[in-house]
Protein backbone atom coordinates (compact mmCIF):
# COMPACT_ATOMS: atom_id res chain seq x y z
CA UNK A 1 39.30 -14.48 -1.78
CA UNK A 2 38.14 -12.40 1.07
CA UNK A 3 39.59 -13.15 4.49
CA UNK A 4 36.78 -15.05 7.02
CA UNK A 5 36.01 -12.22 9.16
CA UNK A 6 34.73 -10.46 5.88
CA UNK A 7 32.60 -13.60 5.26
CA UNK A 8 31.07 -13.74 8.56
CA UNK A 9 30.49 -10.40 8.39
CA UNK A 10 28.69 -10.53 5.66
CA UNK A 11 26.70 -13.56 6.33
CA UNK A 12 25.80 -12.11 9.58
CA UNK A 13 24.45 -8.88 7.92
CA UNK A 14 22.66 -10.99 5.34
CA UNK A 15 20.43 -13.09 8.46
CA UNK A 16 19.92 -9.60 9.86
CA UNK A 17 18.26 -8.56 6.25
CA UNK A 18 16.48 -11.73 6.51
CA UNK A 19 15.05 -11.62 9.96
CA UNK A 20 13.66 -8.06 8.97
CA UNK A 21 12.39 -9.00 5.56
CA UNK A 22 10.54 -11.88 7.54
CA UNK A 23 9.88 -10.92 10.64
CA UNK A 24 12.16 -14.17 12.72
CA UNK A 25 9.34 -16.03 13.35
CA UNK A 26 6.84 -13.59 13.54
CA UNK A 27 5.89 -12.90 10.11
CA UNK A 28 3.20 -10.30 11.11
CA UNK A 29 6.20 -8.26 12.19
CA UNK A 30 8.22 -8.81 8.81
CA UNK A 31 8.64 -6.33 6.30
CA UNK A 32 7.29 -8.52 3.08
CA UNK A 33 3.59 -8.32 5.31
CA UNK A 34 3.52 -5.11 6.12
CA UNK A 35 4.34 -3.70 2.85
CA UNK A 36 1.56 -5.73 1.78
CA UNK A 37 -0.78 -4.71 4.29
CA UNK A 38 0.07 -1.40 2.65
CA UNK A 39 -0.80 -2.24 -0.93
CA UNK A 40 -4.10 -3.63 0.45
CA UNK A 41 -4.92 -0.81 2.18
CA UNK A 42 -3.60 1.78 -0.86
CA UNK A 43 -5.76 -0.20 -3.05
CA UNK A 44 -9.25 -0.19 -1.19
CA UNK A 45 -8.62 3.49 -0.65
CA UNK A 46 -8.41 3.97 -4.25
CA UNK A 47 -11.78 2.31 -4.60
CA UNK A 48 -13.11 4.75 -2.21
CA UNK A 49 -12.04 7.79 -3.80
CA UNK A 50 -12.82 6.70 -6.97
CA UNK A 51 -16.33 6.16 -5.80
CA UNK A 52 -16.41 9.30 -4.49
CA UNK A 53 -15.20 11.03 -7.81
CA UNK A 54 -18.08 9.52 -9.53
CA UNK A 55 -20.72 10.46 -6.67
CA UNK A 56 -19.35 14.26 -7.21
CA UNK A 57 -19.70 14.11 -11.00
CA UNK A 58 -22.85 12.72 -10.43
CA UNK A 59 -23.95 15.11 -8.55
CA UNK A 60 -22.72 17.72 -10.51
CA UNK A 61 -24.32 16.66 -13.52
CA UNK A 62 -27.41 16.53 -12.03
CA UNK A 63 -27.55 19.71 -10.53
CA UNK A 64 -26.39 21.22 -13.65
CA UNK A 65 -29.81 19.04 -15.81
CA UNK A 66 -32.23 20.37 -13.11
CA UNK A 67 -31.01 23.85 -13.75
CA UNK A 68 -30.97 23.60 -17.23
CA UNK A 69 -34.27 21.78 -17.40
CA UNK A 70 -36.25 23.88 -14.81
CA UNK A 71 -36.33 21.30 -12.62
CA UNK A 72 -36.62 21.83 -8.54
């Protein structure tokens, strides 16, 4: 068995991983939210991007049918 300063040690280290995982009462400030926040915003900028892939291609395509087509 480990002698009590190890334990407090620990258990002192383990409210310190808590608080940050958390955020102590501020949860806004905890790292479980912003990581979140991060996925959220990772997420809608994959919508954008794949949105603009498919406006390119678009594009692209159509340019390439007018030319072929005579088109102006």
């Amino acid at each position: 068995m480990p002698p009590k300063d190890k334990v407090e040690l620990i258990y002192d280290e383990v409210v310190t991983i808590k608080e940050l995982l958390t955020g102590n009462g501020e949860p806004s400030k905890g790292l479980i939210v912003r990581v979140d926040r991060l996925e959220q915003a990772e997420q809608k900028r994959g919508v954008w991007v794949g949105a603009a892939v498919v406006a390119g291609v678009g594009a692209a395509v159509t340019t390439v049918w007018a030319k072929l087509t005579g088109g102006q």
